[in-house]
C-alpha atoms as a PDB file:
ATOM      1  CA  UNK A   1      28.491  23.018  27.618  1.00  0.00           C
ATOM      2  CA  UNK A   2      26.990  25.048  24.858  1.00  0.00           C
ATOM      3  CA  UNK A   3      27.135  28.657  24.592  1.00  0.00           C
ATOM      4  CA  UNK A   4      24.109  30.845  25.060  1.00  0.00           C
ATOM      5  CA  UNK A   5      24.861  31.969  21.157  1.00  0.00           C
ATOM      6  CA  UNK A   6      25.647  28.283  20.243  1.00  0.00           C
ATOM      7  CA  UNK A   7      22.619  26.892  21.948  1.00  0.00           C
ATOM      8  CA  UNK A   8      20.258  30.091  20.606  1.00  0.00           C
ATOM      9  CA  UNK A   9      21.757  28.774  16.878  1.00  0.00           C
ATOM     10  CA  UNK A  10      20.992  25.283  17.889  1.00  0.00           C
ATOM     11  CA  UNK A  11      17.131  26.273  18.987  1.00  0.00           C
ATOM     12  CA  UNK A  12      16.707  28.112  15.817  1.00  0.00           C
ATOM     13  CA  UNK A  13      18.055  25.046  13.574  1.00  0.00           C
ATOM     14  CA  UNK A  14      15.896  22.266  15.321  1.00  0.00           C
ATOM     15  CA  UNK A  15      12.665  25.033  15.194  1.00  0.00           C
ATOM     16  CA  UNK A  16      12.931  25.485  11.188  1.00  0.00           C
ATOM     17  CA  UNK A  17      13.646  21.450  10.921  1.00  0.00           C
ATOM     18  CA  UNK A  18      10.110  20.742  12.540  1.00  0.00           C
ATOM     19  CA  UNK A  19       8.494  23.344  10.785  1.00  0.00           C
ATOM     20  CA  UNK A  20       9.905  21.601   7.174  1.00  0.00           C
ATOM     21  CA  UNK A  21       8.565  18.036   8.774  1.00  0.00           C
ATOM     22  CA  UNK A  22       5.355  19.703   9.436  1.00  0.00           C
ATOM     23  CA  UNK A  23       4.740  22.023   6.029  1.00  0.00           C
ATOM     24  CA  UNK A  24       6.376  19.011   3.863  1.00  0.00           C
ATOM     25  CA  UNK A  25       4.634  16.214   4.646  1.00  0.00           C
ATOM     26  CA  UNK A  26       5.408  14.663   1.553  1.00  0.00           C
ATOM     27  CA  UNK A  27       9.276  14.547   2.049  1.00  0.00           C
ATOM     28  CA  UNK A  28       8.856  12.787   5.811  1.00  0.00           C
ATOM     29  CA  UNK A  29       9.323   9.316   6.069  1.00  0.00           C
ATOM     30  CA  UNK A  30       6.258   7.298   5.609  1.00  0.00           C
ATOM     31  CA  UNK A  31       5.249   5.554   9.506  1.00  0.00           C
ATOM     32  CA  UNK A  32       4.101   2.640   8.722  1.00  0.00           C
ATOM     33  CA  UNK A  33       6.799  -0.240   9.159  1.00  0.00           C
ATOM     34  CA  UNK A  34       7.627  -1.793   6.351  1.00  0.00           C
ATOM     35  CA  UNK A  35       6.693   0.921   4.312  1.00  0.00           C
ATOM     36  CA  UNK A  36       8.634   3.181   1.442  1.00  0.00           C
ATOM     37  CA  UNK A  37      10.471   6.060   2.987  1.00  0.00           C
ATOM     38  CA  UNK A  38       9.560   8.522   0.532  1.00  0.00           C
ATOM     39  CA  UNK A  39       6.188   9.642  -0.817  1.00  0.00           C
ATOM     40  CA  UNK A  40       7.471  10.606  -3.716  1.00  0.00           C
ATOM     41  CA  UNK A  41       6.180   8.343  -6.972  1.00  0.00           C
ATOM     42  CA  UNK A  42       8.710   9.169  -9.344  1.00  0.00           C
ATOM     43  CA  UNK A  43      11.452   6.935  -7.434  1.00  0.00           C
ATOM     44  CA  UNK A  44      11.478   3.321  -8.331  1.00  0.00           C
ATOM     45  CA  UNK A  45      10.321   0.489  -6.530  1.00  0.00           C
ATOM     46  CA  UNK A  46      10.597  -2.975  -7.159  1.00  0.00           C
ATOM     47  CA  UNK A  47       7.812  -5.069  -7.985  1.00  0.00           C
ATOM     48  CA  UNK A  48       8.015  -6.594  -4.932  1.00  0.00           C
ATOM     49  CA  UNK A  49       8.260  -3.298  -2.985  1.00  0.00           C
ATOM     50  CA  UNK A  50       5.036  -2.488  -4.337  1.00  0.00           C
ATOM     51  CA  UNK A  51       3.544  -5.927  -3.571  1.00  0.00           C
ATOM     52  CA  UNK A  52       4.348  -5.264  -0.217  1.00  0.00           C
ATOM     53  CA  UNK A  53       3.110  -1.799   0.096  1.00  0.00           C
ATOM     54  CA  UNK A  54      -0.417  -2.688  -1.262  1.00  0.00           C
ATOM     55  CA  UNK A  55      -0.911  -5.201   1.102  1.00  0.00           C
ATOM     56  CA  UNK A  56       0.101  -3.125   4.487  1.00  0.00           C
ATOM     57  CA  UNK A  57      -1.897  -0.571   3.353  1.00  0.00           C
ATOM     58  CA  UNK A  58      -4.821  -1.987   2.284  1.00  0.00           C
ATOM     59  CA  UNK A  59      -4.928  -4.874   4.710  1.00  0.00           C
ATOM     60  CA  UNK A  60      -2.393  -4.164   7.547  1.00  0.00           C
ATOM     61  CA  UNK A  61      -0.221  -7.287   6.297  1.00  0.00           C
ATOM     62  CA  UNK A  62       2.727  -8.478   4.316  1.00  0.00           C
ATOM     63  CA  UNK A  63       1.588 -11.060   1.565  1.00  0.00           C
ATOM     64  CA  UNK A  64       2.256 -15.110   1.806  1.00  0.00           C
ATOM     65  CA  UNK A  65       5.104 -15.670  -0.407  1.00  0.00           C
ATOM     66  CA  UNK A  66       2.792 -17.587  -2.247  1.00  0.00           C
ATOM     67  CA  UNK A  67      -0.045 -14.178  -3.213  1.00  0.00           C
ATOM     68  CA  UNK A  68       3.439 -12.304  -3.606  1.00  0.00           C
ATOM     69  CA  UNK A  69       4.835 -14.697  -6.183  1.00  0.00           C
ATOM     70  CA  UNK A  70       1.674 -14.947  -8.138  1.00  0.00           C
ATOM     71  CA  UNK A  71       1.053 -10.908  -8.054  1.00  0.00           C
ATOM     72  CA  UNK A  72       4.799 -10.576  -9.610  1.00  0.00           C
ATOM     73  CA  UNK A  73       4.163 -13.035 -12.535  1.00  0.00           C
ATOM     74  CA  UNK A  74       0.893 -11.287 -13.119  1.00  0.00           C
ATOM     75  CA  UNK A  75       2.470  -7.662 -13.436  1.00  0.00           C
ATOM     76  CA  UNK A  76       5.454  -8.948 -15.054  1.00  0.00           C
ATOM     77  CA  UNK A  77       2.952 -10.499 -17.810  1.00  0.00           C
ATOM     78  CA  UNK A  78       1.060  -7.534 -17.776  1.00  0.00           C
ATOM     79  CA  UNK A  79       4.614  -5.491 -18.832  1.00  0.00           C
ATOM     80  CA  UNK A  80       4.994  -7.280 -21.046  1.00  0.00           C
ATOM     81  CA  UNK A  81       2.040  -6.847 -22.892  1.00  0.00           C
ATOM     82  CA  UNK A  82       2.181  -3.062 -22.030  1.00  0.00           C
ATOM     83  CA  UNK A  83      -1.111  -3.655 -19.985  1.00  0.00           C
ATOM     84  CA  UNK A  84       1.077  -3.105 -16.183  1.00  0.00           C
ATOM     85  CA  UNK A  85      -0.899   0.119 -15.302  1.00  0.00           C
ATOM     86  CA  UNK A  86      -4.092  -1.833 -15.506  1.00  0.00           C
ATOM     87  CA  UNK A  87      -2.746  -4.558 -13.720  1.00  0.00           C
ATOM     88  CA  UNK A  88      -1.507  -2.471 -10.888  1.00  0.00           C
ATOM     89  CA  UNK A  89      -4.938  -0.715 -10.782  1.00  0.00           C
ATOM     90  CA  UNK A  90      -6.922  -4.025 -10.553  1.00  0.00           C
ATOM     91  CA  UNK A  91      -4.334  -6.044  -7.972  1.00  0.00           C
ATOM     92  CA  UNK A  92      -4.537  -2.800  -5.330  1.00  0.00           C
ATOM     93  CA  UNK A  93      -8.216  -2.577  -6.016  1.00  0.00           C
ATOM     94  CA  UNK A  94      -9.035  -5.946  -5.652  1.00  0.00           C
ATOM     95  CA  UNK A  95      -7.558  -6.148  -2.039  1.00  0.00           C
ATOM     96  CA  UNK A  96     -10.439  -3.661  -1.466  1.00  0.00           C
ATOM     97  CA  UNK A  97     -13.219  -4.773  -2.997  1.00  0.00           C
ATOM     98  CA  UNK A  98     -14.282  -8.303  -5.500  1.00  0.00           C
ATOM     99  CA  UNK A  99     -13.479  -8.836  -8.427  1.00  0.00           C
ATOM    100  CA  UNK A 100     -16.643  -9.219  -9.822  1.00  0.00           C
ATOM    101  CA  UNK A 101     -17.403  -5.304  -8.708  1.00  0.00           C
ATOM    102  CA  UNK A 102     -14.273  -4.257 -10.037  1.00  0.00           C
ATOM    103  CA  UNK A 103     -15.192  -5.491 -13.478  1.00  0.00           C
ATOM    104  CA  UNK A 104     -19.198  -3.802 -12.830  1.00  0.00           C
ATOM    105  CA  UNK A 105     -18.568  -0.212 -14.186  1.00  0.00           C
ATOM    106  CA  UNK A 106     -20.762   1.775 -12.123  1.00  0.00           C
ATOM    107  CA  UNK A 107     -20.159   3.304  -8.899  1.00  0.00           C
ATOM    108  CA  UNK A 108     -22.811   1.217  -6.716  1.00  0.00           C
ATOM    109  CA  UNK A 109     -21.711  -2.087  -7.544  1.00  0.00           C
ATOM    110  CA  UNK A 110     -19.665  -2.616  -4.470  1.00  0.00           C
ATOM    111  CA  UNK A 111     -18.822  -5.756  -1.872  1.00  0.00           C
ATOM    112  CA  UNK A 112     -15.733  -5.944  -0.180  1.00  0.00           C
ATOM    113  CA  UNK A 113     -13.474  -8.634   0.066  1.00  0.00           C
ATOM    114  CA  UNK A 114     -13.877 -11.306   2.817  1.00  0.00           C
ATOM    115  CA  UNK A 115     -10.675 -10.310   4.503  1.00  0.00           C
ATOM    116  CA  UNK A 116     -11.344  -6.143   4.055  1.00  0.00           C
ATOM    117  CA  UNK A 117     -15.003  -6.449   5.056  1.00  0.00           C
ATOM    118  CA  UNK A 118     -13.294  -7.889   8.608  1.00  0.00           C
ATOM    119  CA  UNK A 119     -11.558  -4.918   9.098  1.00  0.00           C
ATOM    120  CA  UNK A 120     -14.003  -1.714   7.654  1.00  0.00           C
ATOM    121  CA  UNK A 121     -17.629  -3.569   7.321  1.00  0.00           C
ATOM    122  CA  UNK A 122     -19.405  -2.284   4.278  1.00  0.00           C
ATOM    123  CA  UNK A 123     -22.396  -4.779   3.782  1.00  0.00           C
ATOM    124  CA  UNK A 124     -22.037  -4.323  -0.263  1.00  0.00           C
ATOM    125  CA  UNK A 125     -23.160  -1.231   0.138  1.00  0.00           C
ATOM    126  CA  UNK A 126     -20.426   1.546  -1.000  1.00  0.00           C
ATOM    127  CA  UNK A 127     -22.182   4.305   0.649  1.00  0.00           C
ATOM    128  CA  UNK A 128     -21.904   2.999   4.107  1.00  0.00           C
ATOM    129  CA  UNK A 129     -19.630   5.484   6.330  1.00  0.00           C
ATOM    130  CA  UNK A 130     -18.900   3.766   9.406  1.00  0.00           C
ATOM    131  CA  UNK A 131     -15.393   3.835   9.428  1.00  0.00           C
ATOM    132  CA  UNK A 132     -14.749   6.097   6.331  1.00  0.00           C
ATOM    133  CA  UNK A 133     -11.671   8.318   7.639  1.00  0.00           C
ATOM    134  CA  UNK A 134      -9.286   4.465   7.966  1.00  0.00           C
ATOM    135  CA  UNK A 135     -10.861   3.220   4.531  1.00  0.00           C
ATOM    136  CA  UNK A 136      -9.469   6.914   3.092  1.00  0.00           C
ATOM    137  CA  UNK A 137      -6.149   6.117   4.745  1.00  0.00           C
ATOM    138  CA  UNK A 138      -6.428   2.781   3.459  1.00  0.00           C
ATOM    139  CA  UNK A 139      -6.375   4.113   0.153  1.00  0.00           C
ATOM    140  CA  UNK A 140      -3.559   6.479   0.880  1.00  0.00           C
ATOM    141  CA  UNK A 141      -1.251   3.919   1.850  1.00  0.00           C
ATOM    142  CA  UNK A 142      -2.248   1.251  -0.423  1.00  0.00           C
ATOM    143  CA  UNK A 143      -2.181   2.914  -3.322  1.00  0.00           C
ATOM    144  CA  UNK A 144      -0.402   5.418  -3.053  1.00  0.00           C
ATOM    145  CA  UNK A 145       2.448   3.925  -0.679  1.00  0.00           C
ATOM    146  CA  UNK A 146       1.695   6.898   2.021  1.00  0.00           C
ATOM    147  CA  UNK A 147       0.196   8.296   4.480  1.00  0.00           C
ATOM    148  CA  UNK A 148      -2.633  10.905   3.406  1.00  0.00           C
ATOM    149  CA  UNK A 149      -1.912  14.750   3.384  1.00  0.00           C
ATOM    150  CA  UNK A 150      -4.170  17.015   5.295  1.00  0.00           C
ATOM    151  CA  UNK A 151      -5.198  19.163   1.952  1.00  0.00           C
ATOM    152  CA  UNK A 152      -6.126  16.018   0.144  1.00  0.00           C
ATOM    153  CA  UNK A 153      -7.603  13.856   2.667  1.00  0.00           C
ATOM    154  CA  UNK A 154     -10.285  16.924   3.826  1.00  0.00           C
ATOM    155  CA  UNK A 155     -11.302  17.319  -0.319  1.00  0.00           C
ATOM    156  CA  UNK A 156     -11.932  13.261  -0.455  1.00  0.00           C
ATOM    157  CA  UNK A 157     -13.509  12.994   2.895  1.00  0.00           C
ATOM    158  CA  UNK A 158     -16.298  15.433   1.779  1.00  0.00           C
ATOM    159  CA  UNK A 159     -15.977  15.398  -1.727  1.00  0.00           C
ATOM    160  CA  UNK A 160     -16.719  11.456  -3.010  1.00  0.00           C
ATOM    161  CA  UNK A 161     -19.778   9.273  -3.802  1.00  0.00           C
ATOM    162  CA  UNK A 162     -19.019   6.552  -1.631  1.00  0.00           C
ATOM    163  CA  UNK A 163     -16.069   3.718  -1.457  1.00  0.00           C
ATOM    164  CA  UNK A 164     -16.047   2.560  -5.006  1.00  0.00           C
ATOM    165  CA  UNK A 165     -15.426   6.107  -5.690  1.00  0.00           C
ATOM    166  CA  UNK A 166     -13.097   7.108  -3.735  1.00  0.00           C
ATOM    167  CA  UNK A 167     -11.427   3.206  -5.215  1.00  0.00           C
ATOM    168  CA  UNK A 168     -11.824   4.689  -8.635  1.00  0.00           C
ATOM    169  CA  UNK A 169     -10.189   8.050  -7.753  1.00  0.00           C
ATOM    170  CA  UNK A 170      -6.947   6.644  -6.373  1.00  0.00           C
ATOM    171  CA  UNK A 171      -6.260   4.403  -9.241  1.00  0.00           C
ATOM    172  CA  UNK A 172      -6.785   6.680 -11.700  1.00  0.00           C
ATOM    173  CA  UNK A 173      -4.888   9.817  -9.981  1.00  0.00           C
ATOM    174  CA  UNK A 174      -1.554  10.691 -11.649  1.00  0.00           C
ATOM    175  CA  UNK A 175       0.047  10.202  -8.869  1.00  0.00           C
ATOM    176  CA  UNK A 176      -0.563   6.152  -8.566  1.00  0.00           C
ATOM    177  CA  UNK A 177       0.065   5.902 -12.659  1.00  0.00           C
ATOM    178  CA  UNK A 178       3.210   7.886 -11.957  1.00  0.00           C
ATOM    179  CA  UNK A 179       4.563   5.348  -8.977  1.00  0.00           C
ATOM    180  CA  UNK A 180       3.293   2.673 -11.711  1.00  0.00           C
ATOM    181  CA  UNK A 181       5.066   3.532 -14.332  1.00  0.00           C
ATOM    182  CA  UNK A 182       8.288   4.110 -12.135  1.00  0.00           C
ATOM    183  CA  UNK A 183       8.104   0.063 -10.688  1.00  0.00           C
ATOM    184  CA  UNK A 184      10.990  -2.276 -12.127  1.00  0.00           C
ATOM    185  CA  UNK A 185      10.947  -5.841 -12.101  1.00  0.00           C
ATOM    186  CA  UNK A 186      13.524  -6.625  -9.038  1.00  0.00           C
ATOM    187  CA  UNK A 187      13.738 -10.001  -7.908  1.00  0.00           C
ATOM    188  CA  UNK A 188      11.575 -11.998  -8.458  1.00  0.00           C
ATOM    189  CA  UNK A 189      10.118 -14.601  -5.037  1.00  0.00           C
ATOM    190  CA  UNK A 190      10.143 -17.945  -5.372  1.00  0.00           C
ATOM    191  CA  UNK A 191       8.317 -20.019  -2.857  1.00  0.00           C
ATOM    192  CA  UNK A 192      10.351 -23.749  -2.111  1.00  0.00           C
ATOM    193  CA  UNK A 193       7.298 -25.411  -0.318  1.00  0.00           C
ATOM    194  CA  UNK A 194       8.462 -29.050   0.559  1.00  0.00           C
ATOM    195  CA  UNK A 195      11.657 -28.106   3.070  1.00  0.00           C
ATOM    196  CA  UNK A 196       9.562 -26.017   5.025  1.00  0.00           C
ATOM    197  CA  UNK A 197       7.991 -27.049   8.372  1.00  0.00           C
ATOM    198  CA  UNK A 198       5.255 -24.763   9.499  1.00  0.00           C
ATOM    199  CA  UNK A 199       5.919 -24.267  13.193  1.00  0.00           C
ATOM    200  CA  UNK A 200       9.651 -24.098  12.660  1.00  0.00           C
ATOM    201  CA  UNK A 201      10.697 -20.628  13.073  1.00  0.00           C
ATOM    202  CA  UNK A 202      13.815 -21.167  11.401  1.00  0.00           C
ATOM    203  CA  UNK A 203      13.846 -20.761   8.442  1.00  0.00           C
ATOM    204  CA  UNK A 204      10.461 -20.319   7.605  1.00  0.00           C
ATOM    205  CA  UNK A 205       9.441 -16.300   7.233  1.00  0.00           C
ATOM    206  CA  UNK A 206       7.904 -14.344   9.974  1.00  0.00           C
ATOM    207  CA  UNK A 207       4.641 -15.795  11.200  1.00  0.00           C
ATOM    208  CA  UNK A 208       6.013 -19.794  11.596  1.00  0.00           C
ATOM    209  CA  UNK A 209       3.015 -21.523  12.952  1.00  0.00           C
ATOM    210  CA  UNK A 210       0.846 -19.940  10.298  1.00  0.00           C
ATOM    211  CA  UNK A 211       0.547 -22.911   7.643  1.00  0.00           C
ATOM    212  CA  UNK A 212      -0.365 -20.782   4.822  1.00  0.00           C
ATOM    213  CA  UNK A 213       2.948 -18.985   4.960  1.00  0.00           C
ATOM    214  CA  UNK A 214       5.542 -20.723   2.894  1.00  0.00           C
ATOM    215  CA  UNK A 215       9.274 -20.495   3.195  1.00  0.00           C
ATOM    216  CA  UNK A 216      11.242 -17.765   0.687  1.00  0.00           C
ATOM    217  CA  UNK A 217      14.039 -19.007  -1.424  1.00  0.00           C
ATOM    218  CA  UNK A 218      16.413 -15.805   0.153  1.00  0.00           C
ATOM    219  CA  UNK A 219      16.063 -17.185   3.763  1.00  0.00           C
ATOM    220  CA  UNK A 220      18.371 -20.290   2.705  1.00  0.00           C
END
């Protein structure tokens, strides 16, 4: 048994440790599973990592090993031709919205993916707001590898020109070149396609009986 001065001290502590959570968002651990504990974008992250983080924010799924291995030779090229910031900007971008209105400089130019326009419905038409809170998180934790804090997500929600905008904002904040030019190469994934049977669970990867998921050269 406690104290009444011991458990006062322990009331106190446990008060000023959920007022940090709730004051610091930034330093909490990010919810999503799967995701990067820290919001902070100056601590490295494997290519991979940041592979992985693109795709559960953006579309609420890990990639095949097969979109992860090509994504990893394409920013490992783009290193090495000092071009990875664009690459990173067009691979998170591109889970959003085509590629074709990625490369159309304006900010009205705007269809969605097949596989986004499932899950937030824009019709090609970047001002459409159904839905326009979870494309802002989207952002958040796509880009950015976190969940949105309350100061910035009220100045986007009211302060943007539609989705290609808010698109253009995240991958050109400091914050997303900063987590950019923090990502190291890591290992890279290499996909062995011929020993794996689809609707064995072991060892394929998580989702067995999906056929586009092929087996990683780690779970051998």
């Amino acid at each position: 048994m406690f104290s009444v001065a011991r458990r006062t001290v322990l009331y106190r502590f446990c008060f000023v440790v959920m007022l940090l959570l709730l004051v610091l968002p930034g330093l909490t651990p990010v919810s999503m599973p799967g995701r990067i504990a820290s919001a902070d974008p100056t601590i490295p992250r494997s290519y991979a990592e940041f592979i992985d983080g693109a795709y559960l924010g953006a579309l609420g799924r890990y990639p095949t090993c097969l979109e992860a291995e090509a994504e990893y030779d394409a920013l490992a090229y783009a290193a090495s031709a000092g071009a990875l910031r664009q690459e990173a900007k067009r691979f998170v971008s591109t889970l959003f919205m085509t590629q074709a209105s990625y490369d159309t400089p304006d900010l009205t130019t705007y269809c969605q993916t097949s596989e986004y326009e499932a899950i937030n419905p824009a019709y090609c038409n970047t001002f459409v707001g159904t839905g326009l809170e979870d494309f802002l998180t989207d952002c958040y934790q796509a880009f950015l590898l976190r969940e949105p804090d309350s100061g910035g997500f009220n100045f986007w929600l009211n302060n943007n020109n539609g989705r290609k905008h808010l698109v253009d904002a995240f991958q050109l904040s400091i914050e997303f070149n900063t987590l950019v030019d923090n990502l190291y190469a890591g290992t890279r994934p290499v996909c062995i396609c011929p020993e794996c049977n689809p609707c064995d669970p072991d060892p394929c990867d998580p989702n067995p009986c999906d056929r586009r998921r092929i087996c990683w050269l780690d779970d051998y």
